[in-house]
N, C-alpha and C. Protein backbone atom coordinates (compact mmCIF):
# COMPACT_ATOMS: atom_id res chain seq x y z
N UNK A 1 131.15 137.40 108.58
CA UNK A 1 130.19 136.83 109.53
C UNK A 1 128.76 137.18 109.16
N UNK A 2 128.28 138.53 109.09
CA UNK A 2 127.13 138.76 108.25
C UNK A 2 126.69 138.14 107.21
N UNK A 3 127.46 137.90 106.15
CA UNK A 3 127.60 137.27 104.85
C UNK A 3 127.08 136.04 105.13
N UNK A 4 127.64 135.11 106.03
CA UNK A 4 127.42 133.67 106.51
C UNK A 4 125.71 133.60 107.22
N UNK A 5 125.22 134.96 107.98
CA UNK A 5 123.98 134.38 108.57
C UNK A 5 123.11 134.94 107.59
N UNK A 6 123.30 136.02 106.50
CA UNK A 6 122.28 135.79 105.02
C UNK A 6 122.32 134.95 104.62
N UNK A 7 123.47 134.47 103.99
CA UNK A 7 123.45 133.18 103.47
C UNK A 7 122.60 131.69 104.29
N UNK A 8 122.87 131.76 105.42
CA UNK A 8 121.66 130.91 106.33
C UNK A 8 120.09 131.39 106.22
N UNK A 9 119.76 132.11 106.41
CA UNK A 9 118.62 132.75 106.34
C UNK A 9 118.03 132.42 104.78
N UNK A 10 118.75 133.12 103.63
CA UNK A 10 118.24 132.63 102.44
C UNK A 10 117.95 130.60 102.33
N UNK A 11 119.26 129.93 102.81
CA UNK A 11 119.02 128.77 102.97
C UNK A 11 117.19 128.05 103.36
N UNK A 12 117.01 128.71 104.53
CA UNK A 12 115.99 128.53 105.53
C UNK A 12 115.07 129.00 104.67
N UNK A 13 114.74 129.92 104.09
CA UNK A 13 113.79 130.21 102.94
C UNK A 13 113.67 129.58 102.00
N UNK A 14 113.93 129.20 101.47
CA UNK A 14 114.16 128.33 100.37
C UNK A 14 113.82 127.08 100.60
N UNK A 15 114.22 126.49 101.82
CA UNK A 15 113.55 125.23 102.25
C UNK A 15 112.05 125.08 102.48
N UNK A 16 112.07 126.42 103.27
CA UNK A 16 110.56 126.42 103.39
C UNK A 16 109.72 126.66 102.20
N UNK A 17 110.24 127.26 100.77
CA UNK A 17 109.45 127.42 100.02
C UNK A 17 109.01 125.81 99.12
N UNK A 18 110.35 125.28 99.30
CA UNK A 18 110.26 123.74 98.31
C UNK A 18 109.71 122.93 99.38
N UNK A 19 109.32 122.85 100.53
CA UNK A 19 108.51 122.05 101.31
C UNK A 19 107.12 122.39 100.97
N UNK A 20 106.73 123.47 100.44
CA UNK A 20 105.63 123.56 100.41
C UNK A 20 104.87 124.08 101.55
N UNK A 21 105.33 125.08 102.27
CA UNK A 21 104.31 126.18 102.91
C UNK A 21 103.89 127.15 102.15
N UNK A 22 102.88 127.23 101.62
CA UNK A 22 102.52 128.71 100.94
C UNK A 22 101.38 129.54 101.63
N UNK A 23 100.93 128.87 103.07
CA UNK A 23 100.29 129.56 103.71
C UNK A 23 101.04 130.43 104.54
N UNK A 24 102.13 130.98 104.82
CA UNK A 24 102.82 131.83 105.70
C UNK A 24 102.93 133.22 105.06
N UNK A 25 101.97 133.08 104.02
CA UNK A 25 102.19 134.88 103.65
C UNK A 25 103.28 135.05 103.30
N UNK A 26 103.98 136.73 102.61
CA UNK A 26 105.07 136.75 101.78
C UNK A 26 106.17 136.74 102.76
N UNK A 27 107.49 136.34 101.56
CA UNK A 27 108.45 135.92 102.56
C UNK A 27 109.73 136.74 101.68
N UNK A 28 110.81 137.02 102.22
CA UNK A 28 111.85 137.44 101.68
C UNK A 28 112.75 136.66 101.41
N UNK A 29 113.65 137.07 100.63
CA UNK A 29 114.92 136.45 100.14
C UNK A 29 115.83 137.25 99.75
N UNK A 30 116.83 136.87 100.12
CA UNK A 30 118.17 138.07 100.18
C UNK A 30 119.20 137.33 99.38
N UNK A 31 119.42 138.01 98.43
CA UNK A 31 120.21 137.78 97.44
C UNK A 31 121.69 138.73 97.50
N UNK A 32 123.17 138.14 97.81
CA UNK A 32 124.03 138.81 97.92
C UNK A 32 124.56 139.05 96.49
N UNK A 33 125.12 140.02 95.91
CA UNK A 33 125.59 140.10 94.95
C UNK A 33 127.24 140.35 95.07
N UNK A 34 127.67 140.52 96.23
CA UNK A 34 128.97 140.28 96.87
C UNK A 34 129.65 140.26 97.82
N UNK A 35 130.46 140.75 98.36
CA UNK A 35 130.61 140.95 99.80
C UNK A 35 130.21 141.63 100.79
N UNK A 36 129.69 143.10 100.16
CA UNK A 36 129.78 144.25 101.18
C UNK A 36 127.96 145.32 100.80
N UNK A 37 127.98 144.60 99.01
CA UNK A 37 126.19 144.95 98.93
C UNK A 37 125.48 143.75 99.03
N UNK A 38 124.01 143.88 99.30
CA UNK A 38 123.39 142.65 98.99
C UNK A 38 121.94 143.46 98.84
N UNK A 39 121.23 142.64 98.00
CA UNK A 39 119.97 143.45 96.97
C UNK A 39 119.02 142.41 97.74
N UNK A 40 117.84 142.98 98.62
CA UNK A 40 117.07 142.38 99.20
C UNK A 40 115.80 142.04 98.30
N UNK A 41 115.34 141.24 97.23
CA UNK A 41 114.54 140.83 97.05
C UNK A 41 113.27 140.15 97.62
N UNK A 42 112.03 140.52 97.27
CA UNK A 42 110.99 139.99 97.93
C UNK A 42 109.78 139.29 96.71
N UNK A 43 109.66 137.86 97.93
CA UNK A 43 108.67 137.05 96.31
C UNK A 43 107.31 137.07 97.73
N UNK A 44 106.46 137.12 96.94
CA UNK A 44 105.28 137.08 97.13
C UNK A 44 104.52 135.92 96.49
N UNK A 45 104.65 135.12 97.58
CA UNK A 45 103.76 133.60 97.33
C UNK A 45 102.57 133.68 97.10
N UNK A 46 102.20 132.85 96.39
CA UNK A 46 100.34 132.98 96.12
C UNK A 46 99.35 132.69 97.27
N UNK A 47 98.18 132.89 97.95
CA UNK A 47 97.76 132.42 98.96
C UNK A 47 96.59 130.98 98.36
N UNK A 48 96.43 131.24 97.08
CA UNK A 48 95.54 129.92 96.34
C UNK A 48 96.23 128.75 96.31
N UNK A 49 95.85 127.98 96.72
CA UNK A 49 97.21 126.46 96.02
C UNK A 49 97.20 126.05 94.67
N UNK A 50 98.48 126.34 94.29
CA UNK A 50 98.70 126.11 93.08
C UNK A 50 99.92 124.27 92.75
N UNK A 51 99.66 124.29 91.27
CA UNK A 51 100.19 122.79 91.03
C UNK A 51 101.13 122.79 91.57
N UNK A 52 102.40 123.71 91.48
CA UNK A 52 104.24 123.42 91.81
C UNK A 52 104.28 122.69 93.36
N UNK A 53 102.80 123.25 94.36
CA UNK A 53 103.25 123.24 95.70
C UNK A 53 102.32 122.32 96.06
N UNK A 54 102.55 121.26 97.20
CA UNK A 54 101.56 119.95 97.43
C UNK A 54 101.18 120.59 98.66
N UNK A 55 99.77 120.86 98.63
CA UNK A 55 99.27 121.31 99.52
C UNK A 55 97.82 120.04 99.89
N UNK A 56 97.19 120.36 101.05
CA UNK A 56 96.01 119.08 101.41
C UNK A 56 95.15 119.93 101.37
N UNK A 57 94.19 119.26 100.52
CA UNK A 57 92.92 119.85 100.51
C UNK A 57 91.24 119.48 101.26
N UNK A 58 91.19 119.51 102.09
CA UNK A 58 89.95 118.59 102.83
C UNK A 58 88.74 119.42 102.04
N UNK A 59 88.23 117.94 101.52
CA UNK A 59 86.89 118.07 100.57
C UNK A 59 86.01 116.81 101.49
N UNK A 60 84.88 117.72 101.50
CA UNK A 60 83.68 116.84 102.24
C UNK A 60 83.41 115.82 101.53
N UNK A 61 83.42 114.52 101.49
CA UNK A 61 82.79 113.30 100.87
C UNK A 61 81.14 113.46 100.89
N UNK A 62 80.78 113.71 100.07
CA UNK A 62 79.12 113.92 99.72
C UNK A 62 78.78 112.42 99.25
N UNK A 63 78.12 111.79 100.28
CA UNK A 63 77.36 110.10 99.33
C UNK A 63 76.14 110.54 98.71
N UNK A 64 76.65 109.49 97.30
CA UNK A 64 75.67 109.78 96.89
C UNK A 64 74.34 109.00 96.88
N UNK A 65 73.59 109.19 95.99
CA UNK A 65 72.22 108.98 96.49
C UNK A 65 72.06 107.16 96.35
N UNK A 66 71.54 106.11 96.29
CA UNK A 66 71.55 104.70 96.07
C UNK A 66 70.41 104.55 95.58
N UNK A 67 70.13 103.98 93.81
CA UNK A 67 68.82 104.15 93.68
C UNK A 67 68.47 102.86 93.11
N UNK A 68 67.41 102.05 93.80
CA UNK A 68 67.29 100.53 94.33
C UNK A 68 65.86 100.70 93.22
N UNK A 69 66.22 99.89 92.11
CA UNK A 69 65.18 99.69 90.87
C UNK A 69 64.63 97.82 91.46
N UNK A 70 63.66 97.73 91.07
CA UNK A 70 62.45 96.64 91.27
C UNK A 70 62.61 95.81 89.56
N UNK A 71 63.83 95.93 89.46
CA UNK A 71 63.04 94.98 87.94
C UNK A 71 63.85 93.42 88.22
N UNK A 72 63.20 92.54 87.62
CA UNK A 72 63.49 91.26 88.06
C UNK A 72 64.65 90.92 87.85
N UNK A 73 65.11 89.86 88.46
CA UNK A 73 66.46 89.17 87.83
C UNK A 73 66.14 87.91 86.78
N UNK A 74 66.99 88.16 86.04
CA UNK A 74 67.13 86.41 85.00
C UNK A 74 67.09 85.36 85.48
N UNK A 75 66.33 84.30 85.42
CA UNK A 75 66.03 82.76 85.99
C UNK A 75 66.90 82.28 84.78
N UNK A 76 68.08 81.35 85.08
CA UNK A 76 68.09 80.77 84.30
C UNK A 76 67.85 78.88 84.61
N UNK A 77 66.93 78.63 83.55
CA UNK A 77 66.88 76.76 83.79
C UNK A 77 67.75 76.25 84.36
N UNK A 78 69.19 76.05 83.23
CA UNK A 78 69.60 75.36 82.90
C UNK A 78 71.39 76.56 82.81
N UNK A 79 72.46 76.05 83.22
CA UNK A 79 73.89 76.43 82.61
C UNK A 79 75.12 75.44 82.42
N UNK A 80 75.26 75.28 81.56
CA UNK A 80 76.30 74.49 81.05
C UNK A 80 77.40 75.16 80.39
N UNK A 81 78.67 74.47 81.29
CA UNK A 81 79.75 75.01 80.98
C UNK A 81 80.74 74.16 80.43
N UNK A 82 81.36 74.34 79.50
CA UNK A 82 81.82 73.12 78.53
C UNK A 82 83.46 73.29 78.45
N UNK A 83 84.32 72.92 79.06
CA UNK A 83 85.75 73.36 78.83
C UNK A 83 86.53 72.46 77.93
N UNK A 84 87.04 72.58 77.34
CA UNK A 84 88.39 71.96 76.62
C UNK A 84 89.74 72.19 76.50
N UNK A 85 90.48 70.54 76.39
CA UNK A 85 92.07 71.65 76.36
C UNK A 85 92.53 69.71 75.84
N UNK A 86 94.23 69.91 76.07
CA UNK A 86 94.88 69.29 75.60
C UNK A 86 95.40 68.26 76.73
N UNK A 87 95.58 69.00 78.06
CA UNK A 87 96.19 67.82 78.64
C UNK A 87 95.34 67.52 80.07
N UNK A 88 94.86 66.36 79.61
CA UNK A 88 93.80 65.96 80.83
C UNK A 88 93.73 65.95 82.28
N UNK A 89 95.44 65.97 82.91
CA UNK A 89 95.24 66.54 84.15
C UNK A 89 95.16 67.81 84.61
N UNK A 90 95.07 68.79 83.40
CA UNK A 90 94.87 70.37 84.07
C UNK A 90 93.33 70.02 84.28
N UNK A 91 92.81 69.14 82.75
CA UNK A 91 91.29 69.15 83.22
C UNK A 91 90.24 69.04 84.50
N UNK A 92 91.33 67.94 84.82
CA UNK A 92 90.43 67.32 85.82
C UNK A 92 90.61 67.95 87.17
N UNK A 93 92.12 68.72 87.34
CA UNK A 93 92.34 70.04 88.56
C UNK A 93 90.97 70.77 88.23
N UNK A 94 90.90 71.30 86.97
CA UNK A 94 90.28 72.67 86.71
C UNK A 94 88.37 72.01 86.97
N UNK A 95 88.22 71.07 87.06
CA UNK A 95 86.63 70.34 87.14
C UNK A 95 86.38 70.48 88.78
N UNK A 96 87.97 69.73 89.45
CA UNK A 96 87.38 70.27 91.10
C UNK A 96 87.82 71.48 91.48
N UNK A 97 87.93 72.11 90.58
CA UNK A 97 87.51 73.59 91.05
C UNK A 97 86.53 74.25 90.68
N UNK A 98 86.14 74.31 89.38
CA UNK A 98 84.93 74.41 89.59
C UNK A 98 83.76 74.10 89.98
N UNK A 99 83.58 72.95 90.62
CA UNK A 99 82.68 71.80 91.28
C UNK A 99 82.75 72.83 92.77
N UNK A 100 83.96 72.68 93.54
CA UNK A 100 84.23 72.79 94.28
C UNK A 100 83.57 74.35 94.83
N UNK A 101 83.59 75.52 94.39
CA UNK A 101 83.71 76.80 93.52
C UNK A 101 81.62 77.24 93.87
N UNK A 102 80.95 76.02 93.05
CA UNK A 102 79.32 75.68 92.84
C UNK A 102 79.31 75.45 94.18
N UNK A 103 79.58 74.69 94.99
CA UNK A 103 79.20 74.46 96.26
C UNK A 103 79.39 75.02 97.24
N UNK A 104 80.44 76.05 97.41
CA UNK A 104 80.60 76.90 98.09
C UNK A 104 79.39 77.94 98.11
N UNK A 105 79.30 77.98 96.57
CA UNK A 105 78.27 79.59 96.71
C UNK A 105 76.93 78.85 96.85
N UNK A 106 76.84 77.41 96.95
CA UNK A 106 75.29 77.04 97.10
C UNK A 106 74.57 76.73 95.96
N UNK A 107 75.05 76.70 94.64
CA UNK A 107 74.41 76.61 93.39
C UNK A 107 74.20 74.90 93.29
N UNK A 108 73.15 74.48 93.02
CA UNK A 108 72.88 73.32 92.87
C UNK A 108 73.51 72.89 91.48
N UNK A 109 74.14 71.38 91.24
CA UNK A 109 75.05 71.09 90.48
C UNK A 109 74.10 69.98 89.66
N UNK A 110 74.29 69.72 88.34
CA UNK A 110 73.30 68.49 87.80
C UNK A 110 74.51 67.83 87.18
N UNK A 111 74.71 67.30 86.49
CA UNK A 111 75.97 66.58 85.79
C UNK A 111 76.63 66.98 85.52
N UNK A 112 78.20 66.57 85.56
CA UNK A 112 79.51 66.40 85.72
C UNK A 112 79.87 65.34 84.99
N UNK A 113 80.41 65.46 83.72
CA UNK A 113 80.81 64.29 83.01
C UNK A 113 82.09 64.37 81.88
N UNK A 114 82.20 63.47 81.20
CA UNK A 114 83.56 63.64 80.74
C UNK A 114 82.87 63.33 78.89
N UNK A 115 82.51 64.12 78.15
CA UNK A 115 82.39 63.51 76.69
C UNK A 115 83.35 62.88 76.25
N UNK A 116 83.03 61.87 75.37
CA UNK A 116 84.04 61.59 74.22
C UNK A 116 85.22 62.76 73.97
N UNK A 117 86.17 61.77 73.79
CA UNK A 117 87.79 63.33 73.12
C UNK A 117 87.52 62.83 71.59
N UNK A 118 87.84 63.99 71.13
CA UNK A 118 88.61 64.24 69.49
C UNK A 118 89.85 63.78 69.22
N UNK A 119 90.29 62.71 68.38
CA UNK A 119 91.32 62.53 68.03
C UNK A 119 91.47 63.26 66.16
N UNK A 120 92.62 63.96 66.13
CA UNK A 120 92.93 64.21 64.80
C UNK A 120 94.41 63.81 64.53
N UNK A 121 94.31 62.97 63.33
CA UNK A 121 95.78 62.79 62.98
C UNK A 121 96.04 63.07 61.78
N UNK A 122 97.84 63.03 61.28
CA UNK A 122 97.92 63.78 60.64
C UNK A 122 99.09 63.03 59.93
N UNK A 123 99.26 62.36 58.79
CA UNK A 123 100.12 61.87 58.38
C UNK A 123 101.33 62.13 57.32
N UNK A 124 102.30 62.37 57.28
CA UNK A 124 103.47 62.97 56.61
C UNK A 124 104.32 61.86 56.02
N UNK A 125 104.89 62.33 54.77
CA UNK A 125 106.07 61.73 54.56
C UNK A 125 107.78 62.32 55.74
N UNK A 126 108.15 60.84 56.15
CA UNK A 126 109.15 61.20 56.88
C UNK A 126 110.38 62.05 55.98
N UNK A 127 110.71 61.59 55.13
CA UNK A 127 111.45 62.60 53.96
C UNK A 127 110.53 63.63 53.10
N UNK A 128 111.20 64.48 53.15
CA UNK A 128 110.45 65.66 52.32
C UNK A 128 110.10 65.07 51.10
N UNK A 129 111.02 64.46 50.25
CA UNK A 129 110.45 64.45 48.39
C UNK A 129 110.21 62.70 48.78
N UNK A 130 111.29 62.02 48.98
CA UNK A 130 111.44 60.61 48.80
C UNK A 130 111.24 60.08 49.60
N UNK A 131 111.21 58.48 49.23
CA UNK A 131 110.90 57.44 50.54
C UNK A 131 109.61 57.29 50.92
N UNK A 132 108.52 56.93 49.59
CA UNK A 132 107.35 57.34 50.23
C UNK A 132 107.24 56.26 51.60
N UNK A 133 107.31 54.66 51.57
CA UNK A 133 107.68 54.08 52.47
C UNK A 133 107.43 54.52 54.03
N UNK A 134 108.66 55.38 54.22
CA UNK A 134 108.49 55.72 55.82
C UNK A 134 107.80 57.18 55.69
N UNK A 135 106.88 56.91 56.82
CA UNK A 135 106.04 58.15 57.07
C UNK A 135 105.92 58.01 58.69
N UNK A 136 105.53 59.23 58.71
CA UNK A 136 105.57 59.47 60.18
C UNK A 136 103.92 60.57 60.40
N UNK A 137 103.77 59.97 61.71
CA UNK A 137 102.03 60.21 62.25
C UNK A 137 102.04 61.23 63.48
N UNK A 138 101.42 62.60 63.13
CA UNK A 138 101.23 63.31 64.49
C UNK A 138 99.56 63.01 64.82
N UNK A 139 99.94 63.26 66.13
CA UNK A 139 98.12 63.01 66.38
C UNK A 139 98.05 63.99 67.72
N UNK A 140 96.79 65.05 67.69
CA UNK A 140 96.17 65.79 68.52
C UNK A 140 95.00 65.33 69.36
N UNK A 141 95.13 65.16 70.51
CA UNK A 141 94.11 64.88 71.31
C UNK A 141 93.33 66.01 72.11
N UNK A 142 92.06 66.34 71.74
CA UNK A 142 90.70 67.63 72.76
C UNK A 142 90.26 66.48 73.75
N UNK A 143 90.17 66.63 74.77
CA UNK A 143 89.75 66.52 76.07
C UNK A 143 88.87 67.30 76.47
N UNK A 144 87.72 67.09 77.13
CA UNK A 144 86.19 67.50 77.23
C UNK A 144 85.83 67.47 78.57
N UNK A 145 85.24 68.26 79.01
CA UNK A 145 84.42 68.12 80.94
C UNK A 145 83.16 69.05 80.71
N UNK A 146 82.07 68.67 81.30
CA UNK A 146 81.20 69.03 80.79
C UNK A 146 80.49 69.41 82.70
N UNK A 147 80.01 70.87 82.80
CA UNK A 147 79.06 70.90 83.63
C UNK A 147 78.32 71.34 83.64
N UNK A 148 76.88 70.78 84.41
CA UNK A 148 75.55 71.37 84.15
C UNK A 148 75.32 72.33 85.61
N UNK A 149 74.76 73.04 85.29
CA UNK A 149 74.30 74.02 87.06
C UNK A 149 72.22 74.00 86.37
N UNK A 150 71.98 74.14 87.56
CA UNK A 150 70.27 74.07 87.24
C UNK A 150 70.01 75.19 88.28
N UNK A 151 69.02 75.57 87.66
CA UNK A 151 67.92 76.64 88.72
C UNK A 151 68.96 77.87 89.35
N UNK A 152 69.95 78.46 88.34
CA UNK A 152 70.53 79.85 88.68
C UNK A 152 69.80 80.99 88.59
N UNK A 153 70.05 82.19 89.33
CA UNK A 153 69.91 83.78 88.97
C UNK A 153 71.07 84.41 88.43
N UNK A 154 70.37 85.47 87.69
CA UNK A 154 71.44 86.08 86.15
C UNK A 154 72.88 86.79 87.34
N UNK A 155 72.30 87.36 88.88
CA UNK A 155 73.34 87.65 89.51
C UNK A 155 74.46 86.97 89.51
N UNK A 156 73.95 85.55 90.22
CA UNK A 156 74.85 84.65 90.30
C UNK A 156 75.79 83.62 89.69
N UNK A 157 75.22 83.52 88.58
CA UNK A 157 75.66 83.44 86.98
C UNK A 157 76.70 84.16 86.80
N UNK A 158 76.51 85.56 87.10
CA UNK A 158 77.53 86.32 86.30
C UNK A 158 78.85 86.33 87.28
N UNK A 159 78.75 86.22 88.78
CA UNK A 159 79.53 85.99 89.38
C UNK A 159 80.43 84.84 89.56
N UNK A 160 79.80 83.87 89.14
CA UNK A 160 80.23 82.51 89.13
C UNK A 160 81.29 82.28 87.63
N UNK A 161 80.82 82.96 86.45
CA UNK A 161 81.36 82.78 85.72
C UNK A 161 82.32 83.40 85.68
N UNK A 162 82.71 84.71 86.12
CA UNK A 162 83.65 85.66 86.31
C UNK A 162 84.83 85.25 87.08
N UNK A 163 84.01 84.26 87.91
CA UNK A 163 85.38 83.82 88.74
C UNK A 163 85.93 82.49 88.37
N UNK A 164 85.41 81.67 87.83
CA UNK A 164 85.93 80.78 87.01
C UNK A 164 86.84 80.94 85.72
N UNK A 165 86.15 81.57 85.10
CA UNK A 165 86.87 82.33 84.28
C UNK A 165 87.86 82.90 84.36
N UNK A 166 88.69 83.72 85.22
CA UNK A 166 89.68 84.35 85.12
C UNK A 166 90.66 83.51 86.36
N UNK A 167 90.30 81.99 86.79
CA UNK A 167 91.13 81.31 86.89
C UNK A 167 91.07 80.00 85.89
N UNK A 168 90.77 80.37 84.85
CA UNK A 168 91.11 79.41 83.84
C UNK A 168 92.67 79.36 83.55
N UNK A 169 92.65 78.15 83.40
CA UNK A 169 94.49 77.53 82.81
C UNK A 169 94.63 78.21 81.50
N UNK A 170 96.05 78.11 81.26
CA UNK A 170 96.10 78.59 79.71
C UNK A 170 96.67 77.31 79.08
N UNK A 171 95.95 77.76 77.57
CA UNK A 171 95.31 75.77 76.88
C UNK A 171 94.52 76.00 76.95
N UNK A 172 93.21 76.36 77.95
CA UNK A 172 91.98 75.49 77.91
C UNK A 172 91.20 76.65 77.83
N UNK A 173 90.05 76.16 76.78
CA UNK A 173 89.21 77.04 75.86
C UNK A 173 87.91 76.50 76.69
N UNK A 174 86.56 77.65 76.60
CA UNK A 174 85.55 77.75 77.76
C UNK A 174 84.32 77.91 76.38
N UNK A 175 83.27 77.07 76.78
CA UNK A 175 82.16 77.85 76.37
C UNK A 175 80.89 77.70 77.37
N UNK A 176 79.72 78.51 77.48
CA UNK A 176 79.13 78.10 77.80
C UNK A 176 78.17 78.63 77.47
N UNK A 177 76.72 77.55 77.63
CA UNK A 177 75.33 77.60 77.11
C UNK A 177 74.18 78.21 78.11
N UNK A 178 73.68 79.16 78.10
CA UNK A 178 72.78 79.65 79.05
C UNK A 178 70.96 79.36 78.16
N UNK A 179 70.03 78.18 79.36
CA UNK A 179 69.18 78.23 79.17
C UNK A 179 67.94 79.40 79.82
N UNK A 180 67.68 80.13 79.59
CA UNK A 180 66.91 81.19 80.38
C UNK A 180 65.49 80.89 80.15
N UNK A 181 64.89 81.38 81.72
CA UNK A 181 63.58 81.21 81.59
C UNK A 181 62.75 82.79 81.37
N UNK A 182 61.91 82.71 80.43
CA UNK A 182 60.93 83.93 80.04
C UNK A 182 59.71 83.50 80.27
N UNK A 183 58.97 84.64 80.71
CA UNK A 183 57.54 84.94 80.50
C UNK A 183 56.68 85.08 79.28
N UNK A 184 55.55 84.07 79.47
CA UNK A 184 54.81 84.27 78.09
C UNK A 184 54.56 84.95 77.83
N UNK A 185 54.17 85.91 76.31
CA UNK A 185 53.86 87.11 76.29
C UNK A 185 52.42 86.92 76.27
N UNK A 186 51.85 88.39 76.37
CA UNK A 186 50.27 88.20 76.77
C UNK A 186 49.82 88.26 75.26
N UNK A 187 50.68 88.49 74.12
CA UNK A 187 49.72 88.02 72.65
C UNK A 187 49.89 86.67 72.01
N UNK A 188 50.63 85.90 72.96
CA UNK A 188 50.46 84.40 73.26
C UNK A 188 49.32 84.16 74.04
N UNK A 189 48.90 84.35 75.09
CA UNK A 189 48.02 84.06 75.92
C UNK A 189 46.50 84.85 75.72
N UNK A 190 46.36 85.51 75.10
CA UNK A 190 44.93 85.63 74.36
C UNK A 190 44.91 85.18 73.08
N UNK A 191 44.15 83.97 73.04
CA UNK A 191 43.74 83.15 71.94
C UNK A 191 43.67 84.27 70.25
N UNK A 192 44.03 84.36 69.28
CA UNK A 192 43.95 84.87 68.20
C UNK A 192 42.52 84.61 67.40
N UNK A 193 41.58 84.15 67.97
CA UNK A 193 40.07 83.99 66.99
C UNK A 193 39.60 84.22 67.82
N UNK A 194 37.91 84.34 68.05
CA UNK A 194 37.21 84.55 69.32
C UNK A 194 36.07 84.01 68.66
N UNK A 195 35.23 83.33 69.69
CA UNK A 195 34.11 81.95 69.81
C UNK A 195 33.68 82.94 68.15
N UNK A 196 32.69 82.57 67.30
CA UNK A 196 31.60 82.59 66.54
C UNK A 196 30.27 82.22 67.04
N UNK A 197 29.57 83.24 67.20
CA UNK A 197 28.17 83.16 67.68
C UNK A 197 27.33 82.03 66.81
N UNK A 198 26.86 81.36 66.95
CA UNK A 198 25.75 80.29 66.77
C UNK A 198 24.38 80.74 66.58
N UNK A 199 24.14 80.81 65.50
CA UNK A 199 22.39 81.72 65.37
C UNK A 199 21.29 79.90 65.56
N UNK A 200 20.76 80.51 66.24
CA UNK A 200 19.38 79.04 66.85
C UNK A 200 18.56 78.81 65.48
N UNK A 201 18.76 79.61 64.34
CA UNK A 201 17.30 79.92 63.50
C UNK A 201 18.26 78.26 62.57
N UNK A 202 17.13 77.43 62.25
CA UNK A 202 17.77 76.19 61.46
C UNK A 202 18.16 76.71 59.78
N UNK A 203 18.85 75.67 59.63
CA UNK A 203 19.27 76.21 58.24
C UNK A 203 18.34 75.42 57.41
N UNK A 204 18.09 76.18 56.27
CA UNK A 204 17.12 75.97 55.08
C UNK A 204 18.05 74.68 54.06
């Protein structure tokens, strides 16, 4: 009967140690070595928290500081975004969405159009060596959508493209052209010669 409520007791220790209390200060453990001795061992838990044991640590969230710089944003003129692919109805999904996409965020839209496609073909003999006769024709068709955006900021640009972009179809290849507006420089804007004085005295 003794035997049975060490044996409980060590149980109960042990639980509590793999739960992870290590704030209760040291604790014992009784180790029977048979029926009638038993060798009382004592562990001494750490009071620091260490890795083995999941302990919570409340750490003050310190914000940090927000530091709000004055330098301009990018004007751009002009953005054109040029997509291509192979099969013309992803195109024309993927055009009202991005159309769709511009007007939401307010970006003024300038043309929307469809270029000319690329045709490439490609002609084979239908038999490998012989028969020049029958031949057989593959042909690849590029499909084109073309959009213009006018009067963006480099913010909104970059947001706009980001999100278009990573709902692009797969097939269809992206480029696009950014016109940006700059400031003249000021060794543009001071003339490179300066007047020549005019002497009144006549020439001989």
């Amino acid at each position: 009967m003794a035997s049975l409520m060490v044996r409980r007791r060590e149980l109960f220790s042990l639980a509590r140690i793999l739960s992870g209390v290590s704030y209760l200060g040291p604790a014992s453990l009784s180790v029977c070595s048979g029926h009638r001795k038993c060798n009382i061992t004592r562990l001494h838990l750490p009071l620091t928290p260490s890795t083995s044991f999941h302990t919570t640590v409340l750490t003050s969230a310190a914000q940090s500081a927000i530091t709000v710089t004055e330098e301009p944003d990018t004007l751009f003129q002009k953005l054109v975004v040029l997509v291509k692919g192979h099969d013309r109805a992803v195109l024309d999904s993927y055009e009202f969405f991005a159309t769709m996409t511009a007007k939401e965020l307010g970006i003024s839209l300038g043309k929307v159009f469809e270029p000319p496609k690329d045709i490439e073909r490609l002609t084979l003999l239908k038999s490998i060596h012989i028969f020049k006769k029958h031949r057989v024709q593959y042909e690849m068709r590029t499909h084109y959508r073309c959009i213009e955006l006018h009067h963006i900021t480099g913010c909104t640009a970059q947001v706009y493209l980001e999100y278009i972009q990573r709902n692009l179809p797969e097939g269809v290849a992206m480029e696009v052209t950014k016109t940006a507006m700059e400031k003249v420089p000021d060794h543009i804007l001071e003339p490179m010669w300066k007047e020549i004085p005019t002497d009144d005295k006549p020439s001989q």
